[in-house]
C-alpha atoms as a PDB file:
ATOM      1  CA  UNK A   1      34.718 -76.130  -2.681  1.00  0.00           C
ATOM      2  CA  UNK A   2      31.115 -76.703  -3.058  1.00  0.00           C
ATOM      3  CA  UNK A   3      30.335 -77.081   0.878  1.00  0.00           C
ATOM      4  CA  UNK A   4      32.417 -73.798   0.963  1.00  0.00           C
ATOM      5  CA  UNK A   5      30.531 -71.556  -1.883  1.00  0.00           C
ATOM      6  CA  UNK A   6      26.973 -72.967   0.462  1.00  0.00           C
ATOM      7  CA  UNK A   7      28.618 -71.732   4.366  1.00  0.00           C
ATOM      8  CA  UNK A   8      28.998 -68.254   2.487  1.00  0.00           C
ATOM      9  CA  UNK A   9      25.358 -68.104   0.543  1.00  0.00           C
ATOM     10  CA  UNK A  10      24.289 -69.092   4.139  1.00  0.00           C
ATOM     11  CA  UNK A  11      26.103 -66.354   5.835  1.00  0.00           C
ATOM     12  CA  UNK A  12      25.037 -64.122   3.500  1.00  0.00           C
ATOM     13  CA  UNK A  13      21.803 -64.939   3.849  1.00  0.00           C
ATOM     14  CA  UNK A  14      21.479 -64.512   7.261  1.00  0.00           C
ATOM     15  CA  UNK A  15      23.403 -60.851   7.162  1.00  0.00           C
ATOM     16  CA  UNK A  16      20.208 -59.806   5.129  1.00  0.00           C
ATOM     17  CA  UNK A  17      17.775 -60.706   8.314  1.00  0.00           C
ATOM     18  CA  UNK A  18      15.748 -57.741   9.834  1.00  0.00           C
ATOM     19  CA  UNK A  19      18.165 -58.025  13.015  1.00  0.00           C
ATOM     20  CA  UNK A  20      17.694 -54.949  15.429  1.00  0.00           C
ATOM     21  CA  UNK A  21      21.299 -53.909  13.898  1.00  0.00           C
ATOM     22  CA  UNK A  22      20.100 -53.907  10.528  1.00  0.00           C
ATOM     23  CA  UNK A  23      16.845 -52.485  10.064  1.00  0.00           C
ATOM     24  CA  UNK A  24      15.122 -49.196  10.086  1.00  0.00           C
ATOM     25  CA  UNK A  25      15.147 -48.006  13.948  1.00  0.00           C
ATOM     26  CA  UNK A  26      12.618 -44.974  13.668  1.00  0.00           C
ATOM     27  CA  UNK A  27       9.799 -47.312  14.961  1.00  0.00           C
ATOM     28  CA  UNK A  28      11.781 -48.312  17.715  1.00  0.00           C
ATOM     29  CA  UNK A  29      12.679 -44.499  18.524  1.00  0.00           C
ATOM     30  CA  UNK A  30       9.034 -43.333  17.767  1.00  0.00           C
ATOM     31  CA  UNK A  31       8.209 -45.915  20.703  1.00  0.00           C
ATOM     32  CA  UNK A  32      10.263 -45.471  22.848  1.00  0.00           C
ATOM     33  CA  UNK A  33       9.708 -41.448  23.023  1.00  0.00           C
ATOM     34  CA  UNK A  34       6.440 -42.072  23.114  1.00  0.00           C
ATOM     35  CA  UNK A  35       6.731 -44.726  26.404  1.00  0.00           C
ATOM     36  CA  UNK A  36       9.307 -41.860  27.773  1.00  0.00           C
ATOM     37  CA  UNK A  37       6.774 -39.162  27.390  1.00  0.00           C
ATOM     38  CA  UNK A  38       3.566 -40.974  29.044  1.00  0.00           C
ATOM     39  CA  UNK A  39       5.925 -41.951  32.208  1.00  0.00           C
ATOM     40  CA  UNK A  40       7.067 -37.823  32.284  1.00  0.00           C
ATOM     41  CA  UNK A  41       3.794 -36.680  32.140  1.00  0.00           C
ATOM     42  CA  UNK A  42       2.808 -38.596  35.593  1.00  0.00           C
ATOM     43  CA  UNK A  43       3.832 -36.094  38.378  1.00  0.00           C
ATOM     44  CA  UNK A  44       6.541 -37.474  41.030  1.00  0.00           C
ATOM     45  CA  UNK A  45       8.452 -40.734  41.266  1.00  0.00           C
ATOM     46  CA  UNK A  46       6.138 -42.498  42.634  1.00  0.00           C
ATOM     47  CA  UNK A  47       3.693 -42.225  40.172  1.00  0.00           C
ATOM     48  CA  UNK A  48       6.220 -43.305  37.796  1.00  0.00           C
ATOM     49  CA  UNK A  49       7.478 -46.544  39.633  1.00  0.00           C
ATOM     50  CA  UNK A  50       3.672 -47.609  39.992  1.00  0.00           C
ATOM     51  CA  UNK A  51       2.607 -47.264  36.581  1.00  0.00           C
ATOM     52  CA  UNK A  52       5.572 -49.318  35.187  1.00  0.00           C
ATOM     53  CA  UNK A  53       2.910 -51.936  35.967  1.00  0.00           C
ATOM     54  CA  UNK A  54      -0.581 -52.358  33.659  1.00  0.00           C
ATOM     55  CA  UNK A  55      -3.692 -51.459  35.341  1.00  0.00           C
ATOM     56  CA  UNK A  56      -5.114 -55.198  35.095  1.00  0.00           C
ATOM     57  CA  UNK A  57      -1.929 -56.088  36.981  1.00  0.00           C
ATOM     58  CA  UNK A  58      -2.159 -53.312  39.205  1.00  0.00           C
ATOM     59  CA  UNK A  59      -5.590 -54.448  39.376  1.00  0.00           C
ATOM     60  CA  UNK A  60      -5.049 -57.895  40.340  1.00  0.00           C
ATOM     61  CA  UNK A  61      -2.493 -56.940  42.785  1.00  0.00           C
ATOM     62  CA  UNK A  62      -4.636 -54.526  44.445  1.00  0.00           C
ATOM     63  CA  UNK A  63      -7.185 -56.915  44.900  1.00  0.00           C
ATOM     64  CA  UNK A  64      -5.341 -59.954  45.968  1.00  0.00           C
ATOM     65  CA  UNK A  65      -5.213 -62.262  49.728  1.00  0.00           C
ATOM     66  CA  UNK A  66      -2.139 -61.406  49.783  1.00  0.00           C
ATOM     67  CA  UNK A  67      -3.209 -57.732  50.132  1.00  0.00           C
ATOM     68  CA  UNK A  68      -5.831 -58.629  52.432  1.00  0.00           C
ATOM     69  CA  UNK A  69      -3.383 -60.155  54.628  1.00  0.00           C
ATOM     70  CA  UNK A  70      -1.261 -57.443  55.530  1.00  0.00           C
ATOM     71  CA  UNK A  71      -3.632 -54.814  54.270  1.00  0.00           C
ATOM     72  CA  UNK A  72      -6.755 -56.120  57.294  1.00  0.00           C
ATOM     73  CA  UNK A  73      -9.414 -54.034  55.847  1.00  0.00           C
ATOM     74  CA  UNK A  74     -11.781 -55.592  58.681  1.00  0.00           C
ATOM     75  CA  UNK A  75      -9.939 -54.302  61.024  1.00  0.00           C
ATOM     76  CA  UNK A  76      -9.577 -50.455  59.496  1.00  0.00           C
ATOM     77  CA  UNK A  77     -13.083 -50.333  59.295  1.00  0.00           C
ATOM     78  CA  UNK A  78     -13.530 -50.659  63.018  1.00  0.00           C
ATOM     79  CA  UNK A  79     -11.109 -48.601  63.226  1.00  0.00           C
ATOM     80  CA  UNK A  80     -13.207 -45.866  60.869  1.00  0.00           C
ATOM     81  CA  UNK A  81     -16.142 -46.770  63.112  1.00  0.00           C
ATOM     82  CA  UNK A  82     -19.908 -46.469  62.651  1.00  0.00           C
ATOM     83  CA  UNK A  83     -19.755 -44.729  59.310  1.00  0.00           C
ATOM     84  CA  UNK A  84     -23.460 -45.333  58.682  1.00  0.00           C
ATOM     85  CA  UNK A  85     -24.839 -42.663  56.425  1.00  0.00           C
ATOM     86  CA  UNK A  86     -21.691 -40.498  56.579  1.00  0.00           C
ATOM     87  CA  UNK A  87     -19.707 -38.917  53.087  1.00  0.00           C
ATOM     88  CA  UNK A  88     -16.597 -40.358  52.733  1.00  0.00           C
ATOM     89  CA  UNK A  89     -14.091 -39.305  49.658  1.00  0.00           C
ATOM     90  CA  UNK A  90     -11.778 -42.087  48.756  1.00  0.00           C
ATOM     91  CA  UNK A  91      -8.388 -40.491  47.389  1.00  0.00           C
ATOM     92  CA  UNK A  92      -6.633 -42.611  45.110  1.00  0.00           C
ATOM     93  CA  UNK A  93      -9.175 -45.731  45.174  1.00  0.00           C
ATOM     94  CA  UNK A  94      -7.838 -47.307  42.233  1.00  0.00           C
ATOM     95  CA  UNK A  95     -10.109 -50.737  41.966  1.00  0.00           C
ATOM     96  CA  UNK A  96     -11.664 -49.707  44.490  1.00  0.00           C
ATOM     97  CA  UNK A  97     -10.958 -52.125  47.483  1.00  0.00           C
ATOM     98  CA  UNK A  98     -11.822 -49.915  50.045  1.00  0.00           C
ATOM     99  CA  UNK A  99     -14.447 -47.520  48.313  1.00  0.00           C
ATOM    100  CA  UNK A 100     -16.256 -51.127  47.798  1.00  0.00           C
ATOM    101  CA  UNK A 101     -15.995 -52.243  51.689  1.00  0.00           C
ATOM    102  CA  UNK A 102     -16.847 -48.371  52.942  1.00  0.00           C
ATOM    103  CA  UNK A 103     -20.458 -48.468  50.856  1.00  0.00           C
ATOM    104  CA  UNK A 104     -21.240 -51.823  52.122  1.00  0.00           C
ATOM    105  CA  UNK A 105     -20.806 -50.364  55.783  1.00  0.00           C
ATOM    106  CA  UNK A 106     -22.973 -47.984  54.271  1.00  0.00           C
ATOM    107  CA  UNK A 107     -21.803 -45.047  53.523  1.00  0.00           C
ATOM    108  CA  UNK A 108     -21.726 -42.491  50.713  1.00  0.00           C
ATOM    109  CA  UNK A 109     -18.500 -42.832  49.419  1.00  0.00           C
ATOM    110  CA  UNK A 110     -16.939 -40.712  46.747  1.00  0.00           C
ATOM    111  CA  UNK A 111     -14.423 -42.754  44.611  1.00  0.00           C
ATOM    112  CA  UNK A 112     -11.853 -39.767  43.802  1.00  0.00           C
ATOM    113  CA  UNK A 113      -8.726 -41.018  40.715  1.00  0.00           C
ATOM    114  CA  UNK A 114      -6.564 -39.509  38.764  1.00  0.00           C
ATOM    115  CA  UNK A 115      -6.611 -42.590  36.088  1.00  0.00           C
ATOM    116  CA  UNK A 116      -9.475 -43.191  33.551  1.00  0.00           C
ATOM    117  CA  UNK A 117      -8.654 -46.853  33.088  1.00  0.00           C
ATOM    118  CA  UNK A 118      -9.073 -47.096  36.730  1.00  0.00           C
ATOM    119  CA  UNK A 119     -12.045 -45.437  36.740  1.00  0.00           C
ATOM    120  CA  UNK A 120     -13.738 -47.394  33.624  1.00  0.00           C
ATOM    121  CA  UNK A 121     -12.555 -50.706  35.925  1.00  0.00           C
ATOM    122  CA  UNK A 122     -14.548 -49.505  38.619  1.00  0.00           C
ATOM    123  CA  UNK A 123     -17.707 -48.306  37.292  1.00  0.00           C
ATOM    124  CA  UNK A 124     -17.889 -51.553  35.867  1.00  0.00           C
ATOM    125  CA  UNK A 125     -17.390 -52.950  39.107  1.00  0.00           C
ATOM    126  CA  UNK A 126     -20.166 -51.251  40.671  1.00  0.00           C
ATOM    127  CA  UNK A 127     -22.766 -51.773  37.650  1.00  0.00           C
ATOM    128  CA  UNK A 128     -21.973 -55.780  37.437  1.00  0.00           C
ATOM    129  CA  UNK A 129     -22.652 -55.666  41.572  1.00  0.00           C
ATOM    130  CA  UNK A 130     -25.574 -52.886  41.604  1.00  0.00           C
ATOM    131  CA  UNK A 131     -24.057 -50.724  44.028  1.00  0.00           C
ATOM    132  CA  UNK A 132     -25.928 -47.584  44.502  1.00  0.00           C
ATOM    133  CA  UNK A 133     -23.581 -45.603  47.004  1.00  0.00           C
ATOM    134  CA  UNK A 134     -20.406 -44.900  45.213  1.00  0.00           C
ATOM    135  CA  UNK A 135     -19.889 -42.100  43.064  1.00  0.00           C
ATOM    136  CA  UNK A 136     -17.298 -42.390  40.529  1.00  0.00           C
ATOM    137  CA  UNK A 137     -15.226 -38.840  40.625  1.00  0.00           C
ATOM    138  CA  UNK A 138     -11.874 -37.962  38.135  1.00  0.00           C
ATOM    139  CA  UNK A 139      -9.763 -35.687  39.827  1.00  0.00           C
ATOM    140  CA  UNK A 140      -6.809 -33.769  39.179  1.00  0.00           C
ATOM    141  CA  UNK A 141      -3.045 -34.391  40.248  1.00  0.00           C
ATOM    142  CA  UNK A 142      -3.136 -31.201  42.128  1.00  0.00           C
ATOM    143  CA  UNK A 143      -6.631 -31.095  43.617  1.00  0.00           C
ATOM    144  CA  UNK A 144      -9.162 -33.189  45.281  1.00  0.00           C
ATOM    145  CA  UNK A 145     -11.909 -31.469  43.745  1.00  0.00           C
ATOM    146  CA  UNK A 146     -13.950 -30.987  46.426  1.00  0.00           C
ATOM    147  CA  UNK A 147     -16.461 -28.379  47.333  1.00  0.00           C
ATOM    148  CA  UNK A 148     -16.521 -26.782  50.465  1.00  0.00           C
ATOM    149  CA  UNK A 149     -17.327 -29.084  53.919  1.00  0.00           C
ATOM    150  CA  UNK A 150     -18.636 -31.830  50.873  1.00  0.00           C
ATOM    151  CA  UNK A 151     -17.534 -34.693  52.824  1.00  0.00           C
ATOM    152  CA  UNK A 152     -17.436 -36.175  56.606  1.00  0.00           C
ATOM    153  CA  UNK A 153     -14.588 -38.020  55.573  1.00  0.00           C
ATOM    154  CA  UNK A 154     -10.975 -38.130  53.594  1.00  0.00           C
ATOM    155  CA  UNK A 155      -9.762 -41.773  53.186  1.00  0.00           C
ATOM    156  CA  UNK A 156      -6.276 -41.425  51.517  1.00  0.00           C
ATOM    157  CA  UNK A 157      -4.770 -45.540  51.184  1.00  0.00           C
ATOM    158  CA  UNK A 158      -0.945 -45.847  49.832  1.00  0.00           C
ATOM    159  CA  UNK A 159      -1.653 -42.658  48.478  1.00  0.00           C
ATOM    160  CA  UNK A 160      -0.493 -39.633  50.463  1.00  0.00           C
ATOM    161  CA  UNK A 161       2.898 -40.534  49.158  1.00  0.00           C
ATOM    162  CA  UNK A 162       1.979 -39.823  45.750  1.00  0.00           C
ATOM    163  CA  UNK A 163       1.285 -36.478  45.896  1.00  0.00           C
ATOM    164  CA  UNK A 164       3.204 -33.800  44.814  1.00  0.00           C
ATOM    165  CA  UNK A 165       2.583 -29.644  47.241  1.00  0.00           C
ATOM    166  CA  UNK A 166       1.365 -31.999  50.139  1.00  0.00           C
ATOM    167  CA  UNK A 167       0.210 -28.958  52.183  1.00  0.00           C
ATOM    168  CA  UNK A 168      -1.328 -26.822  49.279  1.00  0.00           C
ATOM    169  CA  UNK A 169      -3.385 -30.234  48.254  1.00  0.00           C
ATOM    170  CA  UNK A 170      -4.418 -31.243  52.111  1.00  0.00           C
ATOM    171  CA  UNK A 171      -5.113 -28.113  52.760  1.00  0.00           C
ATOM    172  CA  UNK A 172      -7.794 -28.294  49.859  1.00  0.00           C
ATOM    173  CA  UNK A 173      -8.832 -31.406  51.581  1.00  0.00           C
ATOM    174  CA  UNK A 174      -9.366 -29.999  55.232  1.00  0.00           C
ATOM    175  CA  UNK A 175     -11.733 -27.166  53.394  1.00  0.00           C
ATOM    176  CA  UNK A 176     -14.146 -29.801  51.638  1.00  0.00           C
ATOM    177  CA  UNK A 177     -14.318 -31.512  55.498  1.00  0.00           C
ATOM    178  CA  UNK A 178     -16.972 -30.701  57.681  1.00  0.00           C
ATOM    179  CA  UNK A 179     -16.024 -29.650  61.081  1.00  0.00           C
ATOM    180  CA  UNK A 180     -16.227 -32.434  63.055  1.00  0.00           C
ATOM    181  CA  UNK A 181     -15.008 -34.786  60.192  1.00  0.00           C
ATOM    182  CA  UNK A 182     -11.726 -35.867  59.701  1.00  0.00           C
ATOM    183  CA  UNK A 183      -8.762 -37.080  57.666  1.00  0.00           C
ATOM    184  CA  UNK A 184      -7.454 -40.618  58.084  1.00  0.00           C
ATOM    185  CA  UNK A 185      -4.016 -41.097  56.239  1.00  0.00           C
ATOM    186  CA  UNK A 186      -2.525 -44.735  56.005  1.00  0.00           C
ATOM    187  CA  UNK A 187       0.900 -45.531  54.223  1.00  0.00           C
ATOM    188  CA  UNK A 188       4.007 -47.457  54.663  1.00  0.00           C
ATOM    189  CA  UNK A 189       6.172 -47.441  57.544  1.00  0.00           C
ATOM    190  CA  UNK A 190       9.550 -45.730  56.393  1.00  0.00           C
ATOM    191  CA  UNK A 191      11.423 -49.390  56.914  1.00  0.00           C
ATOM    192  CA  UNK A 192      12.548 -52.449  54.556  1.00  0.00           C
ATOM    193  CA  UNK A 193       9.676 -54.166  54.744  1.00  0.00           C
ATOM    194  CA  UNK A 194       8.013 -57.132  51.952  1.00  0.00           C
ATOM    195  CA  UNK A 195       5.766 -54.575  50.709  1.00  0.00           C
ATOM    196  CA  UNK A 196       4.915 -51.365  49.328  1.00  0.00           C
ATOM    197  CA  UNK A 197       6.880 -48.605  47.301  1.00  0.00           C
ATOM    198  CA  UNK A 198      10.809 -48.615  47.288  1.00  0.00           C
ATOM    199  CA  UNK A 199      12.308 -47.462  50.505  1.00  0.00           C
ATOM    200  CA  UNK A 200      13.427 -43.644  49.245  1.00  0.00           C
ATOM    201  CA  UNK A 201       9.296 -43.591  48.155  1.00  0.00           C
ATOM    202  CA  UNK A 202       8.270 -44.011  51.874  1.00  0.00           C
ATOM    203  CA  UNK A 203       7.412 -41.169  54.197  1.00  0.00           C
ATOM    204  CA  UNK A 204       7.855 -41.074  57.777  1.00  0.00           C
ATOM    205  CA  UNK A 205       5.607 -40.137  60.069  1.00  0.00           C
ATOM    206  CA  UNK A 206       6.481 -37.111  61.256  1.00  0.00           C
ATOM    207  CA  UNK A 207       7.203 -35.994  58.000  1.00  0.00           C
ATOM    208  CA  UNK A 208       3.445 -36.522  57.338  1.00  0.00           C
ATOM    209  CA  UNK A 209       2.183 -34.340  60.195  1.00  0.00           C
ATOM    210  CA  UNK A 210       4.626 -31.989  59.822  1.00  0.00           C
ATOM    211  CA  UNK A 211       2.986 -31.133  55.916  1.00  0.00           C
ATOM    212  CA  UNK A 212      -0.416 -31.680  57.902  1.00  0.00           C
ATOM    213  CA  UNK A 213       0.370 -29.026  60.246  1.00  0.00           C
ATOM    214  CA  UNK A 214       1.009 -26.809  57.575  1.00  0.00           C
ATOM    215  CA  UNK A 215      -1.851 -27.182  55.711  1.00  0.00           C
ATOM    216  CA  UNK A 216      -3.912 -26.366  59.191  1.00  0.00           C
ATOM    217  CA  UNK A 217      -4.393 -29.680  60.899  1.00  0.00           C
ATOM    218  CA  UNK A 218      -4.473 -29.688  64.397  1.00  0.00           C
ATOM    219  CA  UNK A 219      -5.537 -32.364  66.204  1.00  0.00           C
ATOM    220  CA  UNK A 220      -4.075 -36.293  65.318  1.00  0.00           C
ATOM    221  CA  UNK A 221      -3.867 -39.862  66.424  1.00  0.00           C
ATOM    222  CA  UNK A 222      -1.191 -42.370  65.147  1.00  0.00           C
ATOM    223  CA  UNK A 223      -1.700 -45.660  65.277  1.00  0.00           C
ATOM    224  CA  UNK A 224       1.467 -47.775  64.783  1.00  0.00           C
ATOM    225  CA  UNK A 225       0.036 -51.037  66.475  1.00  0.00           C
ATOM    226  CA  UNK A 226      -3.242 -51.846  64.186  1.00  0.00           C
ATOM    227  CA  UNK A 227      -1.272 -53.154  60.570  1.00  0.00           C
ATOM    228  CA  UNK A 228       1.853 -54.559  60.268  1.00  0.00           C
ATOM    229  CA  UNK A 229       2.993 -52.393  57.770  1.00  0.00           C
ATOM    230  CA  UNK A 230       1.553 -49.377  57.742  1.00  0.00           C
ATOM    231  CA  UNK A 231       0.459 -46.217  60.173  1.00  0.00           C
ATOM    232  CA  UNK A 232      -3.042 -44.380  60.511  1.00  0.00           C
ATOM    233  CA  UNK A 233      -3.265 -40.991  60.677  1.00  0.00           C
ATOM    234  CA  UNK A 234      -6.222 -39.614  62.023  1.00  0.00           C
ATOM    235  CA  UNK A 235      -6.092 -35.836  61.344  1.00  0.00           C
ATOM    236  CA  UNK A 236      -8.371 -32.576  62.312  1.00  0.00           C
END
């Protein structure tokens, strides 16, 4: 009888526990709406599928070998050529891996984001390394922010499929170009391949020059041969 009366205070006991069933779920709803409503307010699935990460793990990913490896920045560069002195805008440079490598060919590079924390991460990036040549620049979802024939260059990295009125924004881009500049696009092969956004994120590439050609692009070169998982997209 006595081991008895003990199982019961015990069970008893344990019935009075904060368990999820038991307590006061406001906090947890408060949360939750709260986590619901940051992820709504980014524009377009792919926003939202990227920034179910942190930025220091976006970060860290961004900036990794194993990025480097299929990512060859050396050899985009050449491909860029001698951009010496030239403005170049850097759409969506994040932690900035290529606004970094484009003001050490030097060049004036404009480090364009829509995400403060990115930007902070940066700027303190270029401060601990004293480099001179990058601006920092916030932009909008829906706008480069660029001022008419600003730049010589639009470098858009695992971007372009990020943006939401494709034409209406490129076409914003092609007006802060100077004539004989020119938009270079790279992003994922439509494919299953070991990296990049989920498959339905992916845009192929006539998909991309058909939005080009509407927002008054002319002239391009695709290159399918340089990466291993990506295209370039020279446009004019």
């Amino acid at each position: 009888m006595k081991n008895l009366t003990l199982i019961i205070l015990f069970v008893l006991c344990l019935s009075c526990k904060d368990t999820p069933r038991n307590r006061d779920t406001s906090q947890v709803k408060d949360d939750v709406h709260e986590h619901h409503s940051e992820k709504q307010s980014k524009p377009g699935a792919a926003n939202e599928h990227m920034h179910r990460s942190s930025v220091e793990d976006l970060v860290e990913r961004f900036e990794s070998p194993e990025r480097d490896a299929y990512q060859k920045p050396q050899k985009v560069l050449e491909f860029l050529g001698d951009i010496q002195g030239q403005t170049i805008m850097d759409i969506g440079a994040g932690s900035g891996y290529f606004s970094v490598k484009l003001a050490e060919r030097g060049a004036t590079v404009i480090a364009a984001d829509v995400d403060d924390e990115f930007q902070g991460f940066l700027q303190d990036r270029i401060e601990k390394n004293s480099i001179e040549n990058i601006e920092i620049r916030k932009i909008p979802y829906d706008s480069p922010n660029l001022k008419e024939e600003e730049v010589d260059m639009v470098l858009i990295v695992n971007t372009y499929h990020h943006i939401e009125n494709r034409p209406e924004y490129f076409a914003q881009v092609r007006k802060g170009i100077k004539p004989k500049g020119a938009l270079i696009v790279i992003d994922f092969f439509k494919s299953e391949i070991p990296v990049g956004p989920p498959l339905d994120h992916k845009l192929p590439i006539d998909v991309v020059v058909s939005e080009l050609k509407k927002a008054g692009y002319t002239s391009f070169d695709v290159n399918v041969d340089l990466l291993p998982y990506q295209y370039i997209i020279k446009a004019r």
